[in-house]
Each structure stands twice: as C-alpha cells, then as structure tokens.
N, C-alpha and C. Protein backbone atom coordinates (compact mmCIF):
# COMPACT_ATOMS: atom_id res chain seq x y z
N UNK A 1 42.69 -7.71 5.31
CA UNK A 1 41.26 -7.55 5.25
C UNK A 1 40.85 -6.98 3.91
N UNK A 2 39.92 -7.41 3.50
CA UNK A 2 39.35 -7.09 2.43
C UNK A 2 38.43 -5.51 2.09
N UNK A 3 38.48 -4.75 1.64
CA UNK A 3 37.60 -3.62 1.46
C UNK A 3 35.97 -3.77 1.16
N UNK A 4 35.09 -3.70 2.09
CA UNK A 4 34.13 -3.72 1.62
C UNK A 4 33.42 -2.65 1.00
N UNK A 5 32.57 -3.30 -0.44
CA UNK A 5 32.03 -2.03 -1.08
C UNK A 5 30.71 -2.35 -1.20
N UNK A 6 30.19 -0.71 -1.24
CA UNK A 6 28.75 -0.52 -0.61
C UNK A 6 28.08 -0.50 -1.59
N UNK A 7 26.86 -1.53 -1.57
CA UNK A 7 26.45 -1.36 -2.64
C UNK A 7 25.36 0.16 -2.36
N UNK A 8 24.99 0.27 -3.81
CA UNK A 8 24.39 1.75 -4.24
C UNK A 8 23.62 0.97 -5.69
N UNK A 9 22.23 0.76 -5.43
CA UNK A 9 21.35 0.69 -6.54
C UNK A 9 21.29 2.12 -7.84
N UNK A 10 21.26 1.12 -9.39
CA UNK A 10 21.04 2.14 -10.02
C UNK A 10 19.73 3.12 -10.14
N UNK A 11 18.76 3.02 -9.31
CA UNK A 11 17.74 4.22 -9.23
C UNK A 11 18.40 5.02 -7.95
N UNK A 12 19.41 4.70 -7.12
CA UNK A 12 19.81 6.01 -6.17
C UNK A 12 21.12 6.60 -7.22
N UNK A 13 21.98 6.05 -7.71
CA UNK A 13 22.96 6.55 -9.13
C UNK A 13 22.04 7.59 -9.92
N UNK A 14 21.23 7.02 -9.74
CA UNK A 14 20.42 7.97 -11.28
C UNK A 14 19.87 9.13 -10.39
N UNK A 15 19.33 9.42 -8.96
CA UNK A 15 18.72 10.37 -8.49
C UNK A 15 20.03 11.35 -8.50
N UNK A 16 21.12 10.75 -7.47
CA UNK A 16 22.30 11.59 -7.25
C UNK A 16 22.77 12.28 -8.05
N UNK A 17 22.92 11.38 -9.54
CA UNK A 17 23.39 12.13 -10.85
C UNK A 17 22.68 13.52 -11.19
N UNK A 18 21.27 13.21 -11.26
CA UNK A 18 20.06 13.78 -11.49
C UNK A 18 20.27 15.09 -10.66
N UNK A 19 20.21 15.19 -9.41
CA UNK A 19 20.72 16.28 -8.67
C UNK A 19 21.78 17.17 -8.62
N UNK A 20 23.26 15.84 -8.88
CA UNK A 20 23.93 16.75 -9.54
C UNK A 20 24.08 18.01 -10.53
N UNK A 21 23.84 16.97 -11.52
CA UNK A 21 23.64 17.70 -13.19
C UNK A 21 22.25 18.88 -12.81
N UNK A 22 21.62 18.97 -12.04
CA UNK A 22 20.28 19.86 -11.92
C UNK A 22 20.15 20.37 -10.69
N UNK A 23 20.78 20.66 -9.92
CA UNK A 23 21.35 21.50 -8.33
C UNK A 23 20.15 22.44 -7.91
N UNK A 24 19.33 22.69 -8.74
CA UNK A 24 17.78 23.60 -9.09
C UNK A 24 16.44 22.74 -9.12
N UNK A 25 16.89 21.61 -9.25
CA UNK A 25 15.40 20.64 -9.02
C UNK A 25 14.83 20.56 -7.98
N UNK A 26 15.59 20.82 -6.73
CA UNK A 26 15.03 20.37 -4.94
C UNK A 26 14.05 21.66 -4.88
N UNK A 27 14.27 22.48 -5.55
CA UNK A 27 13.56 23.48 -5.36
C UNK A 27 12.54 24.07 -5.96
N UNK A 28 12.57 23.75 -7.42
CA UNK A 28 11.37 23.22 -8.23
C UNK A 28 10.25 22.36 -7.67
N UNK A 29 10.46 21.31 -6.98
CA UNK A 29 9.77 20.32 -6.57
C UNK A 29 8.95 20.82 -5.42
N UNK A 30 9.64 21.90 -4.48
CA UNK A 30 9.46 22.34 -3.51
C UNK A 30 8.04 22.94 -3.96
N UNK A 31 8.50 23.89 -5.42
CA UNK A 31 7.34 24.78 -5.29
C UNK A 31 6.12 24.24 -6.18
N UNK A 32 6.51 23.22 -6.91
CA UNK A 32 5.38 22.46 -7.69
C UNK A 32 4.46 21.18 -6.31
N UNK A 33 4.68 21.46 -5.48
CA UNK A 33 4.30 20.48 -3.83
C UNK A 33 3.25 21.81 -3.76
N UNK A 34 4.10 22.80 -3.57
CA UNK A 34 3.19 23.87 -2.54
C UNK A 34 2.28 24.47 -3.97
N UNK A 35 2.16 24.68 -4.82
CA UNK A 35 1.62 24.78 -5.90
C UNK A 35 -0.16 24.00 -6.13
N UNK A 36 0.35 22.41 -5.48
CA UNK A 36 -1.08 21.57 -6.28
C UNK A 36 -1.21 20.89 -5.24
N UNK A 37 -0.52 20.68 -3.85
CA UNK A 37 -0.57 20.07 -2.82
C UNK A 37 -0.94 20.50 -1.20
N UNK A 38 0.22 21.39 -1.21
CA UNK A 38 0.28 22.29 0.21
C UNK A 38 -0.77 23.54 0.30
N UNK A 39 -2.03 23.43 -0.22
CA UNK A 39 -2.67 24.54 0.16
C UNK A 39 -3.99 24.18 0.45
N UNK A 40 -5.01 25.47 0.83
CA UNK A 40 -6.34 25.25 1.67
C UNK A 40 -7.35 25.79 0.68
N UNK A 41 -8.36 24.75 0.99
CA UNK A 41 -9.61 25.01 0.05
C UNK A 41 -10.00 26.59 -0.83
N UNK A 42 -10.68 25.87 -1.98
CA UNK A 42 -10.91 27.68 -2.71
C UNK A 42 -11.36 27.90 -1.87
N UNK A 43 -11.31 29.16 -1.25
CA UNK A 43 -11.87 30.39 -0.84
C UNK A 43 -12.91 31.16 -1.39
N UNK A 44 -13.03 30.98 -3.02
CA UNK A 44 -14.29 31.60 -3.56
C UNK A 44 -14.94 30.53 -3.41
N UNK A 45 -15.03 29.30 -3.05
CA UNK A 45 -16.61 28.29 -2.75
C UNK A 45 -17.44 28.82 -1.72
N UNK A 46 -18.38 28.75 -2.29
CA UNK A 46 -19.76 29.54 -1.31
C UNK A 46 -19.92 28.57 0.09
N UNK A 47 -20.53 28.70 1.28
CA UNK A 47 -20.88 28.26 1.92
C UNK A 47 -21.40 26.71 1.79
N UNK A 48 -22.39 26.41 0.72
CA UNK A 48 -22.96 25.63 0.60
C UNK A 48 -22.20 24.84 -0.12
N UNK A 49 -21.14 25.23 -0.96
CA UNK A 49 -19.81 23.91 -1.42
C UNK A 49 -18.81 23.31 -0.42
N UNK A 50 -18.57 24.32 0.36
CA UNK A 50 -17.75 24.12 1.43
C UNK A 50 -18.24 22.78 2.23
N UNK A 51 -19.61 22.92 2.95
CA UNK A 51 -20.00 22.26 3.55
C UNK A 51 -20.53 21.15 2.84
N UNK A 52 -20.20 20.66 2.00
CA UNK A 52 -20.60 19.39 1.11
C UNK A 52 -19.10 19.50 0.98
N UNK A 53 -18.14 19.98 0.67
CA UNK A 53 -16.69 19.37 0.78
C UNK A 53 -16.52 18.94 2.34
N UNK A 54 -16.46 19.35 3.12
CA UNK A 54 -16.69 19.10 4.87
C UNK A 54 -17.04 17.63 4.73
N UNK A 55 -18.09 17.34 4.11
CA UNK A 55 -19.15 16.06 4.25
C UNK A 55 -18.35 15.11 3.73
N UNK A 56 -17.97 15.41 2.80
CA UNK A 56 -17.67 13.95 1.60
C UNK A 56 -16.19 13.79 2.57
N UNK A 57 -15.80 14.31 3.29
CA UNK A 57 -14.29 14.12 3.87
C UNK A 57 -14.62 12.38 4.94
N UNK A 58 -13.99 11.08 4.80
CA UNK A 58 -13.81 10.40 4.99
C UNK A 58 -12.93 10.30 5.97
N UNK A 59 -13.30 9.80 7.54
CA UNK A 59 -12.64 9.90 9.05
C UNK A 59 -11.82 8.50 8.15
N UNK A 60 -10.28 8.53 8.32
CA UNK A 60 -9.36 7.31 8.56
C UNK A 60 -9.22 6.58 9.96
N UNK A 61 -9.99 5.48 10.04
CA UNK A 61 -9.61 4.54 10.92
C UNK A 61 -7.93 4.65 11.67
N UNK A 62 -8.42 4.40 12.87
CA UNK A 62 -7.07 4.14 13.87
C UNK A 62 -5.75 3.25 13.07
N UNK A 63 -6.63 2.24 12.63
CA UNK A 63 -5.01 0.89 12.28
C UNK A 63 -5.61 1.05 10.56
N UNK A 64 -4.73 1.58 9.64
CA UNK A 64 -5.30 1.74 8.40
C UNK A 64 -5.32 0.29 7.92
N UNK A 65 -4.39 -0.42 7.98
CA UNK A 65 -4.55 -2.10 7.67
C UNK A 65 -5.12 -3.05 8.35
N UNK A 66 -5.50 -2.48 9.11
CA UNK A 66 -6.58 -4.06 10.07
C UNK A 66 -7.28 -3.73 8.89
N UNK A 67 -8.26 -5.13 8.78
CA UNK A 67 -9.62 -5.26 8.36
C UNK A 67 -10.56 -5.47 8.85
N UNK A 68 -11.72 -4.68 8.52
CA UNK A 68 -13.12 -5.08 9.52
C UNK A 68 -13.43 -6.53 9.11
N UNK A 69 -14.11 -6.92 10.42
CA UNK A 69 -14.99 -7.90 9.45
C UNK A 69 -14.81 -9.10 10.93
C-alpha cells in the first residue's frame, strides 16, 4: 500500500510557521479583538447620542441571503 500524503496548503504552512516562530501572537490578537471589537458603547455619550445610536441599529432579517422581492 501506498502512503498517503496530506495535503497542507501554503497559507496553512505559512500560519503554522507564523505561530511557531511568534508563540506570543494568539495573544496579541486576543487583546487587539478586545481592544477595538469586544467592548460596549462610550459611556461618556449623553443620553441623546445613545439613543440615536439605539436608532440607526439595523434589525438582521431571519435568512440573511433570501432576497426580498
């Protein structure tokens, strides 16, 4: 029987490497997420920004890819 070999694309080579050589990046990433991503509205917006941020918030439909019509 023959050995089968697995393939492995060079953008997963290059992440693995990447992690290797940088064992400190998963965690960088972690905190640059929770940094500009993972958090809750300013707190210094007055009442009246808040509730115009409230507003402009857009309900997502049930099936995001159906189309109306």
């Amino acid at each position: 029987m023959k050995k089968q070999i697995e393939y492995v694309s060079e953008m997963t080579r290059f992440i693995q490497e990447l992690h290797a050589e940088k064992p400190h990046l998963a965690e960088e990433q972690r905190k640059a997420r929770a940094r500009w991503w993972d958090r809750a509205a300013d707190p210094a917006l007055g009442a009246a920004e808040q509730k115009e941020v409230a507003e402009a918030k857009i309900r997502q439909q049930a099936y995001v890819y159906q189309t109306k019509g």
